[in-house]
C-alpha atoms as a PDB file:
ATOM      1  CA  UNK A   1       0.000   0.000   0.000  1.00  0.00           C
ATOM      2  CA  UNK A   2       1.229   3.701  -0.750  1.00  0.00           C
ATOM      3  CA  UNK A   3       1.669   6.049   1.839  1.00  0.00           C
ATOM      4  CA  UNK A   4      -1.156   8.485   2.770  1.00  0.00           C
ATOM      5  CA  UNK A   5       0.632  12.214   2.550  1.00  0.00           C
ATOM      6  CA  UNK A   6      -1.086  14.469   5.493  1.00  0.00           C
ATOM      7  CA  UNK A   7      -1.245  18.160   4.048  1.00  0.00           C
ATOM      8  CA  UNK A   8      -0.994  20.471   7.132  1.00  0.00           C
ATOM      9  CA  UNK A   9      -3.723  23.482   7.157  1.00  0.00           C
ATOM     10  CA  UNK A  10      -5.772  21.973   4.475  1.00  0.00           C
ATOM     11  CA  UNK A  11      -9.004  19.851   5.276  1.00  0.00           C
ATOM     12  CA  UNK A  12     -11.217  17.569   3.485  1.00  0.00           C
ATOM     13  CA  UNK A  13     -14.615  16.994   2.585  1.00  0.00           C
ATOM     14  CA  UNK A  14     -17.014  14.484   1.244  1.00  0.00           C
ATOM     15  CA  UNK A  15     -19.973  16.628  -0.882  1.00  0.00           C
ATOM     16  CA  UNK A  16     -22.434  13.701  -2.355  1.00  0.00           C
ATOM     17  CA  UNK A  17     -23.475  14.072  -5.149  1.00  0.00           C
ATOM     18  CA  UNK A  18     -27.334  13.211  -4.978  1.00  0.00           C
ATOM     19  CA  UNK A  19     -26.411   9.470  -4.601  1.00  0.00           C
ATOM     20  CA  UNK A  20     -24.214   9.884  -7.458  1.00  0.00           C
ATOM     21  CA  UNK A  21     -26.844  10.675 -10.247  1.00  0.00           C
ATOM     22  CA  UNK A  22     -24.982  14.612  -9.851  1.00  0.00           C
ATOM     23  CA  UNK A  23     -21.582  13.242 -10.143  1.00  0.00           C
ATOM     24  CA  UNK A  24     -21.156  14.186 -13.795  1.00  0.00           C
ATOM     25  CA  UNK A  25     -22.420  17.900 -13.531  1.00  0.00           C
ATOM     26  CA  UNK A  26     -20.464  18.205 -10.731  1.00  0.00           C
ATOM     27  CA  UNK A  27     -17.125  17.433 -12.562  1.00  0.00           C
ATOM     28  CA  UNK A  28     -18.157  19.257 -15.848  1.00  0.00           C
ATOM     29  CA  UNK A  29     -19.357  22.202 -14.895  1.00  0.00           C
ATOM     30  CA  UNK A  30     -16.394  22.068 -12.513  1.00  0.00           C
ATOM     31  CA  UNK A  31     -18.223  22.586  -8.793  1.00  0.00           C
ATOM     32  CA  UNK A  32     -19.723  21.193  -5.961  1.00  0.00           C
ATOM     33  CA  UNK A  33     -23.417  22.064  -4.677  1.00  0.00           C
ATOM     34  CA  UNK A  34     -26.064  21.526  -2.352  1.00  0.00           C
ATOM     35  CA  UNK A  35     -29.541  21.829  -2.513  1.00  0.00           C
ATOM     36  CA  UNK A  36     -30.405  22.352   1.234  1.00  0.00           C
ATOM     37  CA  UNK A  37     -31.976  25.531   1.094  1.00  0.00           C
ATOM     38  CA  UNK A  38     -32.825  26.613  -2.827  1.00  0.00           C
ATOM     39  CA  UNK A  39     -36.563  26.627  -1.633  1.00  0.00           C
ATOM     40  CA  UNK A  40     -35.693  28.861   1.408  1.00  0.00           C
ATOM     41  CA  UNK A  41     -34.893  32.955   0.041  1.00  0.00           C
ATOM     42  CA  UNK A  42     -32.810  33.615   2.940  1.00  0.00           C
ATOM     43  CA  UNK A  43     -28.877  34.768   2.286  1.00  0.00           C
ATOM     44  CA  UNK A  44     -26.590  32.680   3.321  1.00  0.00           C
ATOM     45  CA  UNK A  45     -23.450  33.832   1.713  1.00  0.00           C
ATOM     46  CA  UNK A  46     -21.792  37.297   2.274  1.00  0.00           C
ATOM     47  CA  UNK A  47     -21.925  39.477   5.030  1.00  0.00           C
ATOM     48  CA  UNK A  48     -25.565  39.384   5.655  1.00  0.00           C
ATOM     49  CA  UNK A  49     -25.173  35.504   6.183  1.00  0.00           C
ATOM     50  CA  UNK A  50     -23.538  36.195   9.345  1.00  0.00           C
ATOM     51  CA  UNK A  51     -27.282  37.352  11.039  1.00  0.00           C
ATOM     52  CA  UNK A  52     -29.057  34.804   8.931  1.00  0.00           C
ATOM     53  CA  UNK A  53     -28.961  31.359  10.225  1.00  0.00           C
ATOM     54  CA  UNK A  54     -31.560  31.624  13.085  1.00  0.00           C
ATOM     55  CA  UNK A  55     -34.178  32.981  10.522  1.00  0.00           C
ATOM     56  CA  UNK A  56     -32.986  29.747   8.286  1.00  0.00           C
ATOM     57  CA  UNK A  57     -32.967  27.554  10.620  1.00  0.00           C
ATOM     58  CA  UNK A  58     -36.704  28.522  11.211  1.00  0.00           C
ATOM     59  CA  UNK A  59     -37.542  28.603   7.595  1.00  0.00           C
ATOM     60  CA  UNK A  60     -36.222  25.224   7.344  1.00  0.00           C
ATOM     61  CA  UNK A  61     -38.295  23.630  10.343  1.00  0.00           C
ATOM     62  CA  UNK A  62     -41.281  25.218   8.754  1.00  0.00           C
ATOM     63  CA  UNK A  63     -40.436  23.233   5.417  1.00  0.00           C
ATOM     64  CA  UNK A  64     -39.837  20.294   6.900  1.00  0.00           C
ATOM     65  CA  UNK A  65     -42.934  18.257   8.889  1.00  0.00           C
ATOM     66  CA  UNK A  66     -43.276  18.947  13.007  1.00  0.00           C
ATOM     67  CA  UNK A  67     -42.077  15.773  14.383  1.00  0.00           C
ATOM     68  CA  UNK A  68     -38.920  14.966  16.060  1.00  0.00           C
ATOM     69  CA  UNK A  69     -37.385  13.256  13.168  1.00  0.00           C
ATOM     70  CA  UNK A  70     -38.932  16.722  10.954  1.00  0.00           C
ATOM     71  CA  UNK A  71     -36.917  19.577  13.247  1.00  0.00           C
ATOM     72  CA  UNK A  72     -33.626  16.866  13.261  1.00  0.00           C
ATOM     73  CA  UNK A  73     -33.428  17.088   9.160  1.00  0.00           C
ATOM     74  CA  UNK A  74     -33.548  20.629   9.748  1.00  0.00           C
ATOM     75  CA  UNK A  75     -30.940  20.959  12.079  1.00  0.00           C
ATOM     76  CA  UNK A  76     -28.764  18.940   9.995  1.00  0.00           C
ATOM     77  CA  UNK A  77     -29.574  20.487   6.344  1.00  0.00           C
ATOM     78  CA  UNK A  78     -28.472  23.755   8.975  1.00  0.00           C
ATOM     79  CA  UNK A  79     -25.724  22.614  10.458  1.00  0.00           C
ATOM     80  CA  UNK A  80     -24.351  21.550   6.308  1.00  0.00           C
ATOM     81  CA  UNK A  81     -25.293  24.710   5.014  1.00  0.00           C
ATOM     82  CA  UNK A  82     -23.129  26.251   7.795  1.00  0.00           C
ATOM     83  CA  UNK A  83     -20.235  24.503   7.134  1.00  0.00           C
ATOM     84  CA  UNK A  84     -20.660  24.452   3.580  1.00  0.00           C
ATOM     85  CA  UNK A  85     -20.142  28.347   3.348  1.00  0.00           C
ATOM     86  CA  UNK A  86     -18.382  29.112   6.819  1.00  0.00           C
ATOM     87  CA  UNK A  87     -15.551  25.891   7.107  1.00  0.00           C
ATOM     88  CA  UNK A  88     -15.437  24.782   3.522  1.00  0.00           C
ATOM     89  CA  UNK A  89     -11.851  27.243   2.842  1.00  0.00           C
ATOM     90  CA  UNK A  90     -10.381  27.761  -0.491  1.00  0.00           C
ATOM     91  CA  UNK A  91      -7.684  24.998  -1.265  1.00  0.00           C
ATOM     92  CA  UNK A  92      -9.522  22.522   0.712  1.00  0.00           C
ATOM     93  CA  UNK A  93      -9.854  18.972  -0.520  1.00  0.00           C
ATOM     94  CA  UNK A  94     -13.018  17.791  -1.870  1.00  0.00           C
ATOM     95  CA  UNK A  95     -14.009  14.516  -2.781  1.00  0.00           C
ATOM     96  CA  UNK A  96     -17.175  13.437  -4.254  1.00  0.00           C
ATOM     97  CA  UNK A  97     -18.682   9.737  -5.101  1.00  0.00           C
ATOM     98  CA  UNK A  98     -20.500   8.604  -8.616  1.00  0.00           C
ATOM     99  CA  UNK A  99     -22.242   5.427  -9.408  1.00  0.00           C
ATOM    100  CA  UNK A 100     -19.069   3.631  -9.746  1.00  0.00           C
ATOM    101  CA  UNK A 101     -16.074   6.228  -9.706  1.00  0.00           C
ATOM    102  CA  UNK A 102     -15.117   9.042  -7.096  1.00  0.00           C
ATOM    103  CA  UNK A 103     -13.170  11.950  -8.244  1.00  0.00           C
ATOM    104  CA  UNK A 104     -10.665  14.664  -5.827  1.00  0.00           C
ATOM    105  CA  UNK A 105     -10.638  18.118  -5.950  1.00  0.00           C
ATOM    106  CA  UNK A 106      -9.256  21.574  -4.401  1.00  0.00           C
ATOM    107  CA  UNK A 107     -11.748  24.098  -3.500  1.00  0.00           C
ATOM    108  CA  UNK A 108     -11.228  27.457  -5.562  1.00  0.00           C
ATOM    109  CA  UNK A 109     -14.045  29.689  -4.310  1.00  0.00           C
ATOM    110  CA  UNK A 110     -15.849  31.333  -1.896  1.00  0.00           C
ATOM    111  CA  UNK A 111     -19.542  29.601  -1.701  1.00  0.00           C
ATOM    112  CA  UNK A 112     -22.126  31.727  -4.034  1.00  0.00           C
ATOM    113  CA  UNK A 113     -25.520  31.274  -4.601  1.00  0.00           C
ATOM    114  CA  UNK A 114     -25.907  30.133  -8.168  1.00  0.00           C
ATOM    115  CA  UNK A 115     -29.767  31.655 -10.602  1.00  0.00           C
ATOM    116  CA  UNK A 116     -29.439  29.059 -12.773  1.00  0.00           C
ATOM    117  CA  UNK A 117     -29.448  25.214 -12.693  1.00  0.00           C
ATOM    118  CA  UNK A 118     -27.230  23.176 -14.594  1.00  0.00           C
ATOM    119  CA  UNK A 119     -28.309  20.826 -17.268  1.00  0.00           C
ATOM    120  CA  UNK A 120     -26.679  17.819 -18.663  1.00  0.00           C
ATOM    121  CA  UNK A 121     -26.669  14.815 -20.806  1.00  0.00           C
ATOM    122  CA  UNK A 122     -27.245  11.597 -18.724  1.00  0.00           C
ATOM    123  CA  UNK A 123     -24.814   8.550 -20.279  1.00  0.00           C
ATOM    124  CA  UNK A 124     -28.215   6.726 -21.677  1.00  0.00           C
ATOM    125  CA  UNK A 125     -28.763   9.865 -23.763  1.00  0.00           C
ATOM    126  CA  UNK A 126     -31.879  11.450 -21.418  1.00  0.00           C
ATOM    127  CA  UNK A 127     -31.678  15.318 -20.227  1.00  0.00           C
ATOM    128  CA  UNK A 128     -30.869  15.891 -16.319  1.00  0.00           C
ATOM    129  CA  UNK A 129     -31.314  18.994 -14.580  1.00  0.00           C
ATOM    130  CA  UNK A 130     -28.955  19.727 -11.590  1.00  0.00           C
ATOM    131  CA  UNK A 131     -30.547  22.361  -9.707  1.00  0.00           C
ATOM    132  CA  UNK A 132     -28.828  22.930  -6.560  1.00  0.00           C
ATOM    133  CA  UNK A 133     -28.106  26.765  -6.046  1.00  0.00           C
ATOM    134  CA  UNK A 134     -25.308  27.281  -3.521  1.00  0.00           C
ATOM    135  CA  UNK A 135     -22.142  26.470  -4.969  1.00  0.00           C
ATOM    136  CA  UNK A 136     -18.519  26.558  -5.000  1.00  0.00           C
ATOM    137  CA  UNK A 137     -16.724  26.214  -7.931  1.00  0.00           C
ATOM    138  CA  UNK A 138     -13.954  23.182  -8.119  1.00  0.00           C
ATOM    139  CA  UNK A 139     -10.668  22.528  -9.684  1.00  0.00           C
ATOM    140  CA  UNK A 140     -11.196  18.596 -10.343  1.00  0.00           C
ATOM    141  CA  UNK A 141      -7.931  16.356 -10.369  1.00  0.00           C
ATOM    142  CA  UNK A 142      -8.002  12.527 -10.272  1.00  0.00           C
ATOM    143  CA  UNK A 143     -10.706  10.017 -10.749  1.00  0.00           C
ATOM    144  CA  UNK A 144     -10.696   6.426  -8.756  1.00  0.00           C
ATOM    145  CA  UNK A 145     -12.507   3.401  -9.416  1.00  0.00           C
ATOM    146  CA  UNK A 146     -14.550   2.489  -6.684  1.00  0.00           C
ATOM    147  CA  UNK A 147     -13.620  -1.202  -7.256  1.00  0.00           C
ATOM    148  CA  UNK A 148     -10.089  -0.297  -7.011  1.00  0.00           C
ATOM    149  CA  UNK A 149     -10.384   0.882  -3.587  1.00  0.00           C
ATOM    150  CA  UNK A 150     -10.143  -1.625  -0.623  1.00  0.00           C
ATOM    151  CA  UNK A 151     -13.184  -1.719   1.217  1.00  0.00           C
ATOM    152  CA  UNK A 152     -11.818  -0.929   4.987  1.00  0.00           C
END
């Protein structure tokens, strides 16, 4: 086995993909998204983020049903979105998983709030629409076959 290279000051992050069916988009279009809060019209990025997570955090209990298991989701699509714009640092690693492939990447922007969604070409020739708004944009390196990679 090779030797695992620790990379002081720089952290790493696993951003799924949607179960992998956003895997492709992610590496074309060259970022890495979620989708926690693109029915919510609260900022989260910028400045104004800073006084804007209590009033998301209530916007996403109300979109989410009142039981226990309703206000967790919440808390963690919160706690996600938080880290995805706040710890998330330019030059961080990324890594993200497809069907059968997972691909590394450095981080190389601030998190941004995209209008548009992204549209693709799924492999069996169908239309796929990507819409998850808050971004960060992604300078993609190597690719690894999941079957390559032992399973412990």
């Amino acid at each position: 086995m090779g030797t695992i290279y620790e990379v002081p000051d720089r952290r790493y992050w696993v951003i799924r993909a949607d179960s992998g069916n956003f895997y492709a988009p992610f590496l074309r279009h060259a970022v890495v998204a979620l989708g926690h809060v693109d029915d919510i019209h609260i900022d989260v990025v910028g400045v104004a983020a800073q006084r804007n997570w209590v009033d998301l955090l209530r916007a996403l209990r109300r979109s989410e049903d009142a039981t226990l298991e309703g206000k967790r989701r919440a808390s963690m699509r919160l706690r996600q979105t938080r880290q995805f714009v706040e710890e998330v640092s330019i030059d961080d690693w990324v890594v993200t998983v497809g069907h059968d492939q997972l691909a590394i990447g450095r981080v190389v922007s601030e998190a941004y709030r995209a209008k548009e969604a992204l549209i693709f070409e799924s492999r069996s020739g169908g239309t796929v629409v990507m819409p998850y708004q808050l971004r960060r944009d992604v300078a993609w390196g190597p690719t690894v076959n999941r079957r390559q990679l032992s399973p412990s």
